[in-house]
Protein backbone atom coordinates (compact mmCIF):
# COMPACT_ATOMS: atom_id res chain seq x y z
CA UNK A 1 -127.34 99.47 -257.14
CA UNK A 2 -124.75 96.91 -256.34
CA UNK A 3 -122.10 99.60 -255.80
CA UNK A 4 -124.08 102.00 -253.43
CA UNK A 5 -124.64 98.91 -251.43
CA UNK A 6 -121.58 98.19 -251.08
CA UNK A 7 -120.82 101.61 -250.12
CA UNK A 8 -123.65 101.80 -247.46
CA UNK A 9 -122.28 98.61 -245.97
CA UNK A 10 -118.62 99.63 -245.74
CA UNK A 11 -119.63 102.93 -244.12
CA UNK A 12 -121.59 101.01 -241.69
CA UNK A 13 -118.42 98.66 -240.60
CA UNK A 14 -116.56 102.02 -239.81
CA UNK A 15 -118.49 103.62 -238.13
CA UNK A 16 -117.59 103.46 -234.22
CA UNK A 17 -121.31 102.37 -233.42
CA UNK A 18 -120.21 99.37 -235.48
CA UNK A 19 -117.09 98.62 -232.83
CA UNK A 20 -119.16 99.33 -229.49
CA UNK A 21 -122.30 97.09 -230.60
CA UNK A 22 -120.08 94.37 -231.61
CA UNK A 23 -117.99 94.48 -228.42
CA UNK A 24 -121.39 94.45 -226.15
CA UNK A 25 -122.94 91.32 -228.28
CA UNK A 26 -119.46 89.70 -227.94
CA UNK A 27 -119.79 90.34 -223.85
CA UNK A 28 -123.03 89.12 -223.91
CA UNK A 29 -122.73 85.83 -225.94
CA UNK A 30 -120.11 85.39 -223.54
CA UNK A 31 -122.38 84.83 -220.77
CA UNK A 32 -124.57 82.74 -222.19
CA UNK A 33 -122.11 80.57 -224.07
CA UNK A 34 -118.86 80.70 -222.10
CA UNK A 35 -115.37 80.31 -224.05
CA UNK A 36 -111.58 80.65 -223.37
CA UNK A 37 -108.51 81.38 -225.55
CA UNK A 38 -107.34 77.92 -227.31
CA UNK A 39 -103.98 78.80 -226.58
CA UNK A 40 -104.07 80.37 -223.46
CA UNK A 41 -107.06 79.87 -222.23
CA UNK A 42 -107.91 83.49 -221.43
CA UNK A 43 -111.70 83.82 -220.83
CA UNK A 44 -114.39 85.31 -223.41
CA UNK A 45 -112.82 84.83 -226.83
CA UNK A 46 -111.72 82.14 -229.12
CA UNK A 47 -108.66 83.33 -229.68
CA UNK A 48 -107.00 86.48 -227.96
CA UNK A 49 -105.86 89.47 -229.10
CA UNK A 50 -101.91 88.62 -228.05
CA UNK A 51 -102.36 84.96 -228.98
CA UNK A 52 -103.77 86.16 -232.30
CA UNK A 53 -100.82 88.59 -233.03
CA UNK A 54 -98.73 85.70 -231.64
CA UNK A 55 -100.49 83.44 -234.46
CA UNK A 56 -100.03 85.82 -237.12
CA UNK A 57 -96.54 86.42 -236.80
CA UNK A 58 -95.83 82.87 -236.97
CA UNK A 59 -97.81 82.42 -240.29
CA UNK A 60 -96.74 85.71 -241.88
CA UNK A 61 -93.46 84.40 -243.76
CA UNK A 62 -94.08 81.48 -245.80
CA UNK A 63 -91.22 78.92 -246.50
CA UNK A 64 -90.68 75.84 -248.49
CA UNK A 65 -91.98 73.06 -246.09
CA UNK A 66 -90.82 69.59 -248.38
CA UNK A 67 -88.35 68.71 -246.20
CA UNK A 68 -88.71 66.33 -243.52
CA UNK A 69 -92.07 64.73 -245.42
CA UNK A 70 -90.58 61.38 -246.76
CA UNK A 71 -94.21 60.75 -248.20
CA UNK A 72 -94.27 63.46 -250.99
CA UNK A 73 -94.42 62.69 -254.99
CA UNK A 74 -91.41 63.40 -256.41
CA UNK A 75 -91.59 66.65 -258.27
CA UNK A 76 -92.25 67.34 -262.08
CA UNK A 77 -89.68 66.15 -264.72
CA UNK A 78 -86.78 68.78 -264.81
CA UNK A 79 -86.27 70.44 -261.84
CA UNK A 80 -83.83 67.83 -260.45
CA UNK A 81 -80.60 67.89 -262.45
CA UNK A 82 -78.11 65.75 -262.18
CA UNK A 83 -74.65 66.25 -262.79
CA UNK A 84 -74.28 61.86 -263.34
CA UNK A 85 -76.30 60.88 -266.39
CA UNK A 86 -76.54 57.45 -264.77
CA UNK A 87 -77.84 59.31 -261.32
CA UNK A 88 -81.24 59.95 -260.96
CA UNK A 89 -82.03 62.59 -258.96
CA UNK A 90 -85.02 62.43 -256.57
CA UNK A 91 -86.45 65.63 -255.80
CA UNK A 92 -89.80 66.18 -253.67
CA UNK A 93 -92.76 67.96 -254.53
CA UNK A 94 -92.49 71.89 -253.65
CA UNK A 95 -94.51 72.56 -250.44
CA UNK A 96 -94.93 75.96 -249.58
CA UNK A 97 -96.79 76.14 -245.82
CA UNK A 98 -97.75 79.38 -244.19
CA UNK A 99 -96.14 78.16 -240.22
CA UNK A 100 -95.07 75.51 -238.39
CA UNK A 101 -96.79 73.18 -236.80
CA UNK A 102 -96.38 73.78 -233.41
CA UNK A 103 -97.41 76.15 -230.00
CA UNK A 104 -100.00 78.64 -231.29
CA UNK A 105 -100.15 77.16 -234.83
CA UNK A 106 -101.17 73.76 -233.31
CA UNK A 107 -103.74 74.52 -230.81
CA UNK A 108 -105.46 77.04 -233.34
CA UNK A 109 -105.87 74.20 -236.01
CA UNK A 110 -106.68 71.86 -233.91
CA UNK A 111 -109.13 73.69 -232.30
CA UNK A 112 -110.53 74.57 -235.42
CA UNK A 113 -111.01 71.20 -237.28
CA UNK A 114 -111.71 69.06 -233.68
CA UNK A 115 -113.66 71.26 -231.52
CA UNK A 116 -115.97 72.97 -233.65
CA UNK A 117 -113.69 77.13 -233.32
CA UNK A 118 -114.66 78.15 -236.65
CA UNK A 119 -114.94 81.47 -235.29
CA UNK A 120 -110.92 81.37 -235.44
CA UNK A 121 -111.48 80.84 -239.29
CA UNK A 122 -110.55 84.66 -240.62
CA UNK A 123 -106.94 84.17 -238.75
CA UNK A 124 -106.19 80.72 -240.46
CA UNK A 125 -108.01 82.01 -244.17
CA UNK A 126 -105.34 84.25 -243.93
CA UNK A 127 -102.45 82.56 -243.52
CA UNK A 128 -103.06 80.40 -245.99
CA UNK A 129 -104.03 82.95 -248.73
CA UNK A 130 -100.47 84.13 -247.86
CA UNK A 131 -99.08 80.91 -248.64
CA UNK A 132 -101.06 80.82 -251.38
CA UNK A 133 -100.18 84.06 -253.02
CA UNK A 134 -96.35 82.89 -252.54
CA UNK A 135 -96.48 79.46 -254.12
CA UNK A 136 -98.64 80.99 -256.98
CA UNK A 137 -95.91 83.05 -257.62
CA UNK A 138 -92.90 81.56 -256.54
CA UNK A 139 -94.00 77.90 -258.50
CA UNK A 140 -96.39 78.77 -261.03
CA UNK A 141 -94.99 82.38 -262.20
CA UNK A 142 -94.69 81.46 -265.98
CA UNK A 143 -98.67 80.23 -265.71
CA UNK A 144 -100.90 82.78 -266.60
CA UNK A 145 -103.79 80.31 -264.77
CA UNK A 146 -103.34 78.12 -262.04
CA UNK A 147 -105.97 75.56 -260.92
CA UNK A 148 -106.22 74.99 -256.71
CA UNK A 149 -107.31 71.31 -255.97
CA UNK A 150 -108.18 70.53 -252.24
CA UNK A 151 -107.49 67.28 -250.59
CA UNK A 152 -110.84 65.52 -250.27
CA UNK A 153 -112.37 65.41 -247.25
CA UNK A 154 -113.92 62.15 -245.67
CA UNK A 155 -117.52 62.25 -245.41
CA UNK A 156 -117.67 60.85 -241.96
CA UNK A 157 -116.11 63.28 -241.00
CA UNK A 158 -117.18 66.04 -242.38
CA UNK A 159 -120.76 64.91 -240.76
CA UNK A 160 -119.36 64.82 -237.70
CA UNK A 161 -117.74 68.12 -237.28
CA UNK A 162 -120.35 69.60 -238.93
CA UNK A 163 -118.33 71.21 -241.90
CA UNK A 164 -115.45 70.66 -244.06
CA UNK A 165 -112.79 72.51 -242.28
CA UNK A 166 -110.54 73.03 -245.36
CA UNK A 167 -113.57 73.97 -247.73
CA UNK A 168 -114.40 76.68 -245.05
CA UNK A 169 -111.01 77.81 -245.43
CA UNK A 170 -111.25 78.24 -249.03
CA UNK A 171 -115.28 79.34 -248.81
CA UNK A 172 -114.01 82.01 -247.03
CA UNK A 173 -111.12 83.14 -249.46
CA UNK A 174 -113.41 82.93 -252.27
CA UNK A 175 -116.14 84.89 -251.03
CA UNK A 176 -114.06 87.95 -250.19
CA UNK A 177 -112.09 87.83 -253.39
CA UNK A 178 -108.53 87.00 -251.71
CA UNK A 179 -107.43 84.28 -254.02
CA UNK A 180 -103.92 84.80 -256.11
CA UNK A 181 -104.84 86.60 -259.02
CA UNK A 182 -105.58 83.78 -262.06
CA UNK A 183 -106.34 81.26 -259.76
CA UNK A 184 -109.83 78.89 -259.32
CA UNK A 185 -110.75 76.07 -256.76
CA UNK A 186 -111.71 72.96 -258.53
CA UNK A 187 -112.90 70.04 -256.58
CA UNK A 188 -111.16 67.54 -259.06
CA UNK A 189 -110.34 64.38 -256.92
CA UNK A 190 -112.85 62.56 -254.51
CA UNK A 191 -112.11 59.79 -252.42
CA UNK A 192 -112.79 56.48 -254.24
CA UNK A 193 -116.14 54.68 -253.49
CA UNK A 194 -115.01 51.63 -252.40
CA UNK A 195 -112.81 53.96 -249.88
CA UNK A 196 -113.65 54.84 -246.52
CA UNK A 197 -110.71 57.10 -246.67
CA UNK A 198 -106.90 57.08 -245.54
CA UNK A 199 -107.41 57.59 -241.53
CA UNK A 200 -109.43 54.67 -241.75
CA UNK A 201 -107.51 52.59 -243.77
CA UNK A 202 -104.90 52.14 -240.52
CA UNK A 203 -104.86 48.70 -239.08
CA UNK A 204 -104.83 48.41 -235.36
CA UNK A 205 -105.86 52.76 -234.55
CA UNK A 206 -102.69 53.41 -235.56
CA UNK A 207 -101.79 56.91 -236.94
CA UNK A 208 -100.72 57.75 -240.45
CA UNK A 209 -97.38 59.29 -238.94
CA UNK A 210 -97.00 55.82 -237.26
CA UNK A 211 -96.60 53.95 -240.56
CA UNK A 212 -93.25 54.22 -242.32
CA UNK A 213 -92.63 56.00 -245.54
CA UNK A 214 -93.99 52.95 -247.64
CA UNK A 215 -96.51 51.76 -245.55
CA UNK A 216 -97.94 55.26 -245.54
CA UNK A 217 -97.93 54.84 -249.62
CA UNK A 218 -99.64 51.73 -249.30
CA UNK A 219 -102.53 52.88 -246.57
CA UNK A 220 -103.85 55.61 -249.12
CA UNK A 221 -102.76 54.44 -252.38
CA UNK A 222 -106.00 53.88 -254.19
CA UNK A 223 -107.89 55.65 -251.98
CA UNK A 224 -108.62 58.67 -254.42
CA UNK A 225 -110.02 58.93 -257.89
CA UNK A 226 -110.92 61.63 -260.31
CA UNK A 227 -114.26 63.33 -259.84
CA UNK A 228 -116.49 64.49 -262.69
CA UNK A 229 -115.01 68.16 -262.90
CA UNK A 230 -111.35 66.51 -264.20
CA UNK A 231 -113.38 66.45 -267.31
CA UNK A 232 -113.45 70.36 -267.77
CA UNK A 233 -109.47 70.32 -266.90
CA UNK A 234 -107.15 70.21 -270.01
CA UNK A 235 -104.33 68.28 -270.13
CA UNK A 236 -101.05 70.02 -269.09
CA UNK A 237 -102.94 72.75 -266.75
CA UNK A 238 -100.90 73.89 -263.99
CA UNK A 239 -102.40 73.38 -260.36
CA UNK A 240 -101.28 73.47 -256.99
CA UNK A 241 -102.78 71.06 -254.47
CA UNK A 242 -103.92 72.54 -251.27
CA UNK A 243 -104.65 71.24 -247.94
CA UNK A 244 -104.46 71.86 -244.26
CA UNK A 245 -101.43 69.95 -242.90
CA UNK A 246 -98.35 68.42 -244.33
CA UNK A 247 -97.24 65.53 -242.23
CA UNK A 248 -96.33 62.67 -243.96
CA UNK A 249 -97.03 63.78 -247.41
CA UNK A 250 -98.39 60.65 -248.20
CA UNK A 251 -102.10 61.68 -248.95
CA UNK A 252 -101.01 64.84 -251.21
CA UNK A 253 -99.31 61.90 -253.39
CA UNK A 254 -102.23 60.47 -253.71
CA UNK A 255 -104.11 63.62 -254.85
CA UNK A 256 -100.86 64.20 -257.03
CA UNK A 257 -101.38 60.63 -258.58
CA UNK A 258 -104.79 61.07 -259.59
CA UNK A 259 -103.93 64.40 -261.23
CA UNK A 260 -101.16 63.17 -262.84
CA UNK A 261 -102.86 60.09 -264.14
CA UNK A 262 -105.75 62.93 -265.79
CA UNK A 263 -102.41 64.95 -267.62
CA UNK A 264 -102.26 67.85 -265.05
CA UNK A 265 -99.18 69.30 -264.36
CA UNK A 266 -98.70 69.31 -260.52
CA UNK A 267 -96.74 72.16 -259.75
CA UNK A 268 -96.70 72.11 -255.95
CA UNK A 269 -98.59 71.99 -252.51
CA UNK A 270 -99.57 74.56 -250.84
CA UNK A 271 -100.82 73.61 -246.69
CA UNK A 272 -101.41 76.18 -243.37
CA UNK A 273 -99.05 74.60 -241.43
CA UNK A 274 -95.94 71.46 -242.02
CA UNK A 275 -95.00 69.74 -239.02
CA UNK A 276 -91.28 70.38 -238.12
CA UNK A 277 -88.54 68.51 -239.95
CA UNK A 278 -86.29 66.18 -238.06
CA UNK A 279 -83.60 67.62 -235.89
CA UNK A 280 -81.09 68.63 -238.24
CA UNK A 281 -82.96 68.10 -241.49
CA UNK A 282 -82.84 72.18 -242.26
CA UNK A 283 -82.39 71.08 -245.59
CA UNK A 284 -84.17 69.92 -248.47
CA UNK A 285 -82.81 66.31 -249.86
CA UNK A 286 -82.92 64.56 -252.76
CA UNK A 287 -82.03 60.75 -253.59
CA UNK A 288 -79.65 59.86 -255.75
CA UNK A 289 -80.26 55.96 -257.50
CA UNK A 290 -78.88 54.63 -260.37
CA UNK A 291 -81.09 55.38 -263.52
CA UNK A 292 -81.09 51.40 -264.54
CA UNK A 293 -83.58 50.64 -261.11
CA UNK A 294 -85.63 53.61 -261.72
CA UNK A 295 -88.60 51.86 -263.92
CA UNK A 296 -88.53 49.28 -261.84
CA UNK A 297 -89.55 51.41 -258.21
CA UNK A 298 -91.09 54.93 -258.12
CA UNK A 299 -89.63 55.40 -254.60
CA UNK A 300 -85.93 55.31 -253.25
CA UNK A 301 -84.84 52.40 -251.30
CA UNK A 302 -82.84 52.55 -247.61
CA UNK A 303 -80.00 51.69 -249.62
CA UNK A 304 -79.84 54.76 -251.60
CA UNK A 305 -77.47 57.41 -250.68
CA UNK A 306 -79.07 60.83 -249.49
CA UNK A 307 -77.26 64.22 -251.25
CA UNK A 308 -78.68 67.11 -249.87
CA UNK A 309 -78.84 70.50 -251.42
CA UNK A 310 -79.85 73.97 -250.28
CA UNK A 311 -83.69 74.74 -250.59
CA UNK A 312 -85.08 77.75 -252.36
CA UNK A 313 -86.54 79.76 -249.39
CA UNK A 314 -85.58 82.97 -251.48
């Protein structure tokens, strides 16, 4: 029954009827409810047909986004080496985004999360299940299951948009089947009750990307906390945290902390878009400090020298 369904409905979507009765509702919901192109501002459609090519071109390669975030964890035991035994290597946690922040990228997110465009949804689902399908495969490849944790979203704001912008995302991918094969969302951290959540936590209205590295550590350290389903989770399961935008880096530590703290292996990061690097950071770095300091601070100090090494974009 299921099956001919199916069948019935897919014949229905291509048939030409199906084009021409779509294209005269679209016309006429455009006269009652007015819209224009969030990039270009072209009249009668979310998002245009050359600003949606223009959008999917610059989300269609994914790359390895770590660099530039001084915020990020640093990355699972082993995959720094160094050649000094009394070196420490600090390496950041693989982030693999689907674009850049930036131009079309920008304005389509934005729109999306701020201003209530979730009809531009089905162009940003799929640049992340791109991304996604990459760092499945390019971090977890010797996993034969991979867990996908989302970054919590704040409930104040998910009342006032209306919806959980990331959850639609992945609502979306999971409905039409378009996850990485072996892969499951589990919502396994929340924000902490006592929390009101990392954008709030910002003395003064100042932004996250305002603080510096450590004062973004301290603004959402302890902010997060391990929700009921880290129960069904066992320890050393691979996952890959996934979330919108990598700025900072500083709140997918604190989703990597709360795994980590539960004995899940954090793999990576997965986001839709990373914000551009500093001018001539094309490179991903890691931070050499002497192995006596290292119990006594998690995170490099100014002091440290900087080595940096090729990333793996292969």
């Amino acid at each position: 029954m299921r099956q001919r369904l199916e069948r019935y409905l897919d014949e229905a979507r291509l048939h030409p009827l199906w084009d021409r009765t779509g294209g005269a509702l679209r016309e006429f919901w455009s006269l009652i409810l007015p819209t224009e192109c969030v990039v270009c501002e072209q009249a009668d459609s979310s998002l245009c047909v050359d600003c949606a090519v223009i959008l999917r071109r610059a989300t269609v390669r994914p790359f390895r986004a770590e660099h530039g975030a001084e915020g990020l964890p640093e990355a699972e035991a082993g995959l720094a080496v160094s050649l000094n035994p009394a070196v420490h290597l600090f390496s950041p946690l693989p982030v693999v985004a689907a674009g850049e922040y930036a131009k079309a990228v920008a304005a389509a997110i934005l729109a999306f999360k701020n201003h209530g465009h979730t009809d531009i949804a089905r162009w940003l689902q799929a640049a992340l299940a791109g991304a996604l399908h990459d760092a499945r495969w390019r971090l977890c490849g010797d996993y034969e299951h991979v867990l996908l944790i989302p970054v919590p979203s704040r409930g104040v704001s998910i009342r006032r948009r209306g919806y959980d912008p990331l959850g639609l995302l992945l609502g979306g991918l999971a409905r039409r089947r378009e996850f990485p094969a072996g892969t499951r969302v589990v919502g396994a951290v929340r924000l902490s009750r006592p929390s009101l959540g990392p954008a709030t936590l910002v003395p003064d209205g100042l932004s996250q990307k305002s603080l510096g590295r450590r004062g973004r550590r301290r603004n959402v350290h302890g902010s997060m906390e391990a929700s009921p389903m880290i129960r069904n989770i066992p320890k050393g399961a691979p996952c890959l945290i996934v979330d919108d935008v990598l700025t900072t880096g500083a709140t997918i530590a604190e989703t990597a902390r709360v795994l980590r703290a539960a004995g899940i292996i954090v793999a990576g990061a997965v986001v839709v878009a990373a914000t551009p690097a500093p001018r001539g950071e094309n490179q991903a770095t890691v931070t050499a400090f002497p192995a006596s300091v290292e119990g006594a601070s998690s995170e490099p100090t100014e002091k440290n020298r900087r080595v940096g090494v090729n990333s793996n974009n292969g």
